[in-house]
Protein backbone atom coordinates (compact mmCIF):
# COMPACT_ATOMS: atom_id res chain seq x y z
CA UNK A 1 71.39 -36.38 62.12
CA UNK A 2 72.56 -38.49 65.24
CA UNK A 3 71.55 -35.31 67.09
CA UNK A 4 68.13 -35.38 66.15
CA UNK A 5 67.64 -39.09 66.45
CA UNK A 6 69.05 -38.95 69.75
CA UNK A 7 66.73 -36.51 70.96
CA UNK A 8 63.61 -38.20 69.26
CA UNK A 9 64.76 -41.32 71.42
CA UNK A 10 64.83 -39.23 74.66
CA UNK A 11 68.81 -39.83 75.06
CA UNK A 12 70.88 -37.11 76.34
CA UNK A 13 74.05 -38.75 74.79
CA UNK A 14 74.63 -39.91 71.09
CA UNK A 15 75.46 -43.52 71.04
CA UNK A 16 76.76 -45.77 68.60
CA UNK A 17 73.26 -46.81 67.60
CA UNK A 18 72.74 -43.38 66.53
CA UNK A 19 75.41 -42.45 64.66
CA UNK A 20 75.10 -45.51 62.87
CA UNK A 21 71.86 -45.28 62.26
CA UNK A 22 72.67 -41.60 60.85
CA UNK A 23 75.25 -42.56 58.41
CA UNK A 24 72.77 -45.19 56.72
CA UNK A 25 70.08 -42.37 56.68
CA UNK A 26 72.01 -39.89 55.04
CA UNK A 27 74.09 -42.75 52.41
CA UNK A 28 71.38 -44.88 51.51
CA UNK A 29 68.10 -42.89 52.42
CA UNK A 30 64.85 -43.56 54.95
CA UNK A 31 64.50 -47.12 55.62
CA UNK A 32 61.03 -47.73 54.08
CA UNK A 33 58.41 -49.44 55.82
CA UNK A 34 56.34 -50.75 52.58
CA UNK A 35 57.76 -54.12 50.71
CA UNK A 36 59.05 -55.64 54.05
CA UNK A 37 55.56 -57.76 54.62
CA UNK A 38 56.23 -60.46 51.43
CA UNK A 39 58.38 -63.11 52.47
CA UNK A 40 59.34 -64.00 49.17
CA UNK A 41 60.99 -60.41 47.81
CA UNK A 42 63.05 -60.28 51.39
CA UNK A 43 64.05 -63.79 50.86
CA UNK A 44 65.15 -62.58 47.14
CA UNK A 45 66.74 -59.47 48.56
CA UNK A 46 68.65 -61.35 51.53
CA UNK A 47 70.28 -63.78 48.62
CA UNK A 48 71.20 -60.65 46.22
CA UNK A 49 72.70 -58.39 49.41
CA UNK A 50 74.15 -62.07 50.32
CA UNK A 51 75.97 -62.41 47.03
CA UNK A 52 77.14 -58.94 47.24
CA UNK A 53 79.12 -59.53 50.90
CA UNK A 54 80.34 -62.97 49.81
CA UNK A 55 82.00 -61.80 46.82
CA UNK A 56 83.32 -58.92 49.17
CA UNK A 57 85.02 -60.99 51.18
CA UNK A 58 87.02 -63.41 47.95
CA UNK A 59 88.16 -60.36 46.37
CA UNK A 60 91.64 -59.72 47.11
CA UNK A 61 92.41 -55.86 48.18
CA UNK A 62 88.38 -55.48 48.68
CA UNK A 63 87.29 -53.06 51.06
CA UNK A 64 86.12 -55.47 54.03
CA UNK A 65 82.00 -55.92 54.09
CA UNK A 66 81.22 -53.74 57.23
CA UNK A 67 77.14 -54.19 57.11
CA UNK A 68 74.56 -56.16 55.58
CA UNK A 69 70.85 -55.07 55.24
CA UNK A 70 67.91 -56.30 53.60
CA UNK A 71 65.56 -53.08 54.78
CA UNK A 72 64.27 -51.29 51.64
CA UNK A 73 65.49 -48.06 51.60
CA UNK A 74 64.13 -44.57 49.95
CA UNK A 75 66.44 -44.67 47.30
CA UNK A 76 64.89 -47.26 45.72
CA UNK A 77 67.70 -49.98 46.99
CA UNK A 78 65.91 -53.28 48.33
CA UNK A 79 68.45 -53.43 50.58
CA UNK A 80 72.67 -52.55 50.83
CA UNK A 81 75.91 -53.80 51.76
CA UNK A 82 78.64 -51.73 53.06
């Protein structure tokens, strides 16, 4: 998947942006380009996904919170926290 997104981007090396970006796509699904254009679900979104890290980081022997989104995914997630 980095592969491919490399190549679409006219790279001929796979960077960090693209691997990245390849482990979302294949975890969480597509990012979604509908339901990022009303203000009030992303604001919504960014306090749930919020609440989700912060409580990440109090629990003791918690995996530590390695990403934050509020980009609505294909899955049906509003956003995710990793």
């Amino acid at each position: 998947e980095a592969a491919i997104v490399a190549a679409r981007r006219d790279k001929t090396e796979i960077g960090y942006e693209e691997i990245d970006y390849a482990i979302d796509r294949i975890t969480v699904g597509m990012v979604k380009q509908t339901g990022t254009s009303f203000p009030q679900r992303q604001r919504l979104v960014a306090y749930h996904e919020a609440g989700h890290a912060i409580m990440g980081a109090l629990t003791p022997d918690y995996d530590q919170v390695a990403k934050v989104t509020i980009l609505p995914r294909s899955n049906g997630a509003g956003g995710f926290t990793l």
